[in-house]
C-alpha atoms as a PDB file:
ATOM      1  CA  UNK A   1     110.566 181.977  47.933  1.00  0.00           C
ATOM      2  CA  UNK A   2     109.271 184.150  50.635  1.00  0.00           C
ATOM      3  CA  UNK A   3     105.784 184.991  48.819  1.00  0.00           C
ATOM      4  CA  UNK A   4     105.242 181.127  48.573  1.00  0.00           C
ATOM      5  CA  UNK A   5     105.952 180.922  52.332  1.00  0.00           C
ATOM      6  CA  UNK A   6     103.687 183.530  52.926  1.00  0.00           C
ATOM      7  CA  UNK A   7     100.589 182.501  50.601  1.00  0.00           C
ATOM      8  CA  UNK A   8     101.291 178.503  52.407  1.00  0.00           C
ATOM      9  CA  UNK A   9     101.096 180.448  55.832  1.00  0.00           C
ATOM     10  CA  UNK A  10      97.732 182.168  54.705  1.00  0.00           C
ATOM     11  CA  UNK A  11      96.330 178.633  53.045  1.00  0.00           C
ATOM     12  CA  UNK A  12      97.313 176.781  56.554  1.00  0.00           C
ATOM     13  CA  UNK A  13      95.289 179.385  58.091  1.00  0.00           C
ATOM     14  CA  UNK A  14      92.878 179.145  56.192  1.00  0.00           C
ATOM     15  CA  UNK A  15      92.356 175.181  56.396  1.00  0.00           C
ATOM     16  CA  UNK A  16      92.780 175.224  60.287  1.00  0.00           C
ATOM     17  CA  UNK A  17      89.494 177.940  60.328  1.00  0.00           C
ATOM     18  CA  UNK A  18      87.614 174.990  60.314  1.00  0.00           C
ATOM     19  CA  UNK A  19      87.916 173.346  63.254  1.00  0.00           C
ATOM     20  CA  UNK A  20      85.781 170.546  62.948  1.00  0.00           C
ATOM     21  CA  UNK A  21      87.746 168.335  65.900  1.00  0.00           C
ATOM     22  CA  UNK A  22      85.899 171.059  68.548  1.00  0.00           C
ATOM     23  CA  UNK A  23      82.454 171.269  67.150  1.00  0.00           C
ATOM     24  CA  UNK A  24      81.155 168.844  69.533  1.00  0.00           C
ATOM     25  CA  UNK A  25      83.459 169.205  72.431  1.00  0.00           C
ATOM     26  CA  UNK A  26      82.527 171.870  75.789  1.00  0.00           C
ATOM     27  CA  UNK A  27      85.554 169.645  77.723  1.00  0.00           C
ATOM     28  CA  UNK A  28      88.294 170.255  78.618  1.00  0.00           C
ATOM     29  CA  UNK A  29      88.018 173.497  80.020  1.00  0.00           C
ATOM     30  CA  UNK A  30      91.194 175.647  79.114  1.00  0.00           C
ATOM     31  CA  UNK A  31      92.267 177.711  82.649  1.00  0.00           C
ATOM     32  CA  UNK A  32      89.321 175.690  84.548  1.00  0.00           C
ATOM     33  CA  UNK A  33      86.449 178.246  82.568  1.00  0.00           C
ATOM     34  CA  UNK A  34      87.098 178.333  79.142  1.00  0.00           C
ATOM     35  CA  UNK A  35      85.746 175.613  76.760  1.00  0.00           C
ATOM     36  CA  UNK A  36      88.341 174.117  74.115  1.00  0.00           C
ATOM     37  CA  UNK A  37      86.622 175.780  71.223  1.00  0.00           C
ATOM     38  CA  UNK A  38      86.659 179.587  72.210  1.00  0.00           C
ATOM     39  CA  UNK A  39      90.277 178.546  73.271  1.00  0.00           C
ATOM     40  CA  UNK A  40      91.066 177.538  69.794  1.00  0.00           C
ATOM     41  CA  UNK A  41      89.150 180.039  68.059  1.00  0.00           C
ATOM     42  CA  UNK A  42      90.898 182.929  70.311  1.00  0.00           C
ATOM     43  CA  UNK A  43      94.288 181.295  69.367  1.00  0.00           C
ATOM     44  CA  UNK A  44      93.422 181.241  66.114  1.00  0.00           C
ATOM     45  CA  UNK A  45      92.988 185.433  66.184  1.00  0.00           C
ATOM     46  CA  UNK A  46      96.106 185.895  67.410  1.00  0.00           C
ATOM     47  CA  UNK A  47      98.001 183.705  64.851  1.00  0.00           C
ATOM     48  CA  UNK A  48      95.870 185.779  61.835  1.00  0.00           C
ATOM     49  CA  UNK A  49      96.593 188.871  62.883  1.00  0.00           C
ATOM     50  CA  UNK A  50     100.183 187.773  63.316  1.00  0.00           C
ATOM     51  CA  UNK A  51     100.009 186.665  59.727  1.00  0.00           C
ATOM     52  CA  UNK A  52      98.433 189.845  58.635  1.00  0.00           C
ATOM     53  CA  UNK A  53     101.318 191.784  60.224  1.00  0.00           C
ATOM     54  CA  UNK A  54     103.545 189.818  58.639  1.00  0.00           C
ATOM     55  CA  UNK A  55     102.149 190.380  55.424  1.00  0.00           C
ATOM     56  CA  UNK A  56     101.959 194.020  55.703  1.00  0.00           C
ATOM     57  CA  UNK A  57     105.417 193.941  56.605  1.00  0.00           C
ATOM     58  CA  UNK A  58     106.720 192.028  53.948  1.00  0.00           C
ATOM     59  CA  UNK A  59     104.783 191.795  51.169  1.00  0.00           C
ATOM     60  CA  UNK A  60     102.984 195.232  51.167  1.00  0.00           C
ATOM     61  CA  UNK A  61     103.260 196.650  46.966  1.00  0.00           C
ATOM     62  CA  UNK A  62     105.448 199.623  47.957  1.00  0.00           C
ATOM     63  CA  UNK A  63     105.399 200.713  44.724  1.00  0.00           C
ATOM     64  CA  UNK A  64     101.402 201.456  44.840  1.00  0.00           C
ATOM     65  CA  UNK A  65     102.203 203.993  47.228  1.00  0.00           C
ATOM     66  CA  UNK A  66     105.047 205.269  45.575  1.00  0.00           C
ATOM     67  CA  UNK A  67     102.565 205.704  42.305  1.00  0.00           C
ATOM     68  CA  UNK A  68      99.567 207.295  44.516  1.00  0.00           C
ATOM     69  CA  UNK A  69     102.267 210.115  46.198  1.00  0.00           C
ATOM     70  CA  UNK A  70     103.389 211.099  42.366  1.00  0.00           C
ATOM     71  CA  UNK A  71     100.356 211.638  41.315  1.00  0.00           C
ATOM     72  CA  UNK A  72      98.456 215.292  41.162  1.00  0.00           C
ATOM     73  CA  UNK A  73      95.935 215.878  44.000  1.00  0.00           C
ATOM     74  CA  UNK A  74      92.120 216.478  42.697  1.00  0.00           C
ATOM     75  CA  UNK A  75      89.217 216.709  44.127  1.00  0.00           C
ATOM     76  CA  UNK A  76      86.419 213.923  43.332  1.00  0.00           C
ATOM     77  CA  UNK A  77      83.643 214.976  40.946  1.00  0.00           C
ATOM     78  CA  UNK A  78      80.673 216.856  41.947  1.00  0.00           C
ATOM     79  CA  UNK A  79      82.331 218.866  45.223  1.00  0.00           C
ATOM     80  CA  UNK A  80      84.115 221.608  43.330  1.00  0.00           C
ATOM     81  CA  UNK A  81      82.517 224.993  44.867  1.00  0.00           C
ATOM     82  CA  UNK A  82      79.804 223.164  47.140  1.00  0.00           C
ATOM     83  CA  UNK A  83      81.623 224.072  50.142  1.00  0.00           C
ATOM     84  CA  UNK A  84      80.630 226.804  52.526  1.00  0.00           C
END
């Protein structure tokens, strides 16, 4: 239940990127200087990378990690004995 939660949260977000209700507004002014739009869009940051906490909180594959400590250490191709 909690990964459909999560993938609705992520589709909302996705579907309220496009704000098409600000496109043609400058008015109201949010804090007497800031136009509607860079209001929303700043909002809109904050509530994403909320989400993406969330996500890498709760829905992080633990067991990739687990896989990627167990295995051997190597070095990638080509940098064996190149070092000075």
């Amino acid at each position: 239940m909690r990964n459909w939660l999560l993938a609705a949260a992520v589709g909302a977000l996705y579907l309220l990127h496009q704000d098409f209700w600000f496109w043609d507004a400058a008015r109201p002014l949010v804090f007497g200087f800031l136009p509607i739009g860079l209001f929303y869009h700043g909002a809109y940051s904050l509530a994403v990378a909320g989400l993406m906490w969330v996500l890498v909180r709760y829905a992080w594959p633990t067991h990739l990690e687990a896989d990627a400590e167990s295995a051997p250490a190597s070095e990638p191709p080509g940098e064996a004995g190149e070092r000075s």
